[in-house]
Structure formats: structure tokens, C-alpha cells
Protein backbone atom coordinates (compact mmCIF):
# COMPACT_ATOMS: atom_id res chain seq x y z
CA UNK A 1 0.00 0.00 0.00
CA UNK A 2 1.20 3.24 -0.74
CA UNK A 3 1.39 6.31 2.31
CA UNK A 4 0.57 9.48 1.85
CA UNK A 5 2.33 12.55 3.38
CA UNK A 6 0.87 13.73 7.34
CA UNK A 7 -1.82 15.96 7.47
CA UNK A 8 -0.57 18.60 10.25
CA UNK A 9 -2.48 16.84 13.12
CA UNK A 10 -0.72 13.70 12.28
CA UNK A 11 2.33 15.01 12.43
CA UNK A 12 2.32 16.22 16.22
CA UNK A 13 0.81 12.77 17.03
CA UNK A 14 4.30 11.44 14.99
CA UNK A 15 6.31 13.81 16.68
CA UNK A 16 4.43 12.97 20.26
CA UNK A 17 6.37 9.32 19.75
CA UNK A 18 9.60 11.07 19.23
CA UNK A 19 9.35 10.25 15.51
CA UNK A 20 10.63 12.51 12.59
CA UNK A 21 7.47 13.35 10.60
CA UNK A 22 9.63 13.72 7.65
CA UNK A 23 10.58 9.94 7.45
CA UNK A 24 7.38 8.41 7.92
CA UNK A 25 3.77 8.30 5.96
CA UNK A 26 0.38 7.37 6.36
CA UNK A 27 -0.60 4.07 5.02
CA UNK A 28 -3.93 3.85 7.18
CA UNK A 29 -5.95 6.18 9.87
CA UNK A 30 -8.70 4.10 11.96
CA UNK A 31 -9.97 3.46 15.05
CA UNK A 32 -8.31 6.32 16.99
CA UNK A 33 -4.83 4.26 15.35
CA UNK A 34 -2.30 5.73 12.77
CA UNK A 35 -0.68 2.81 10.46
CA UNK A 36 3.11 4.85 9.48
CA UNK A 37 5.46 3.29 7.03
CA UNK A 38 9.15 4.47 6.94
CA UNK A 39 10.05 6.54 3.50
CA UNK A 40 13.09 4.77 3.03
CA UNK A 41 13.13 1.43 4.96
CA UNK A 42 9.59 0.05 4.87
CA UNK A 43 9.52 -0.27 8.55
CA UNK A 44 5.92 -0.11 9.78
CA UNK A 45 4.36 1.01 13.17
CA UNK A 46 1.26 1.49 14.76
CA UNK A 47 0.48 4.55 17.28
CA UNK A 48 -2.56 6.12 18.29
CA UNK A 49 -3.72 8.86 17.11
């Protein structure tokens, strides 16, 4: 699946996690849980929103 860039709300959750909002996208938003995929490794995690 492919992310999409953070809208600005998703990127203070991002940055809440001590995450770089830069490196990571939105593959899925739901159920109060963000899905983020890593630009340039493909890592995935799952925080709340």
C-alpha cells in the first residue's frame, strides 16, 4: 500500500512518539490508530492517534 504525506495533526501525534514526521507516511488512519510506514526502509508502526 502506498502512504501518503501527514496531514498537520498527524504530524504532532508522529512527533508525540519522538518520531521525525519527515521519514514516515500514512498508510492507514482508523480506530483512533495511525498505520506509518518508513520513506526509506519500509519499517511499519502502529500509534494512536
Amino acid at each position: 500500500m502506498q502512504g501518503k504525506k501527514p496531514t498537520r495533526a498527524q504530524k504532532m501525534a508522529i512527533q508525540k512518539y519522538n518520531l521525525n514526521h519527515q521519514n514516515w507516511l500514512v498508510e492507514k488512519n482508523h480506530e483512533g490508530m495511525l498505520l506509518l510506514k518508513h520513506r526509506y526502509t519500509d519499517q511499519r508502526k502502529e500509534i494512536p492517534s
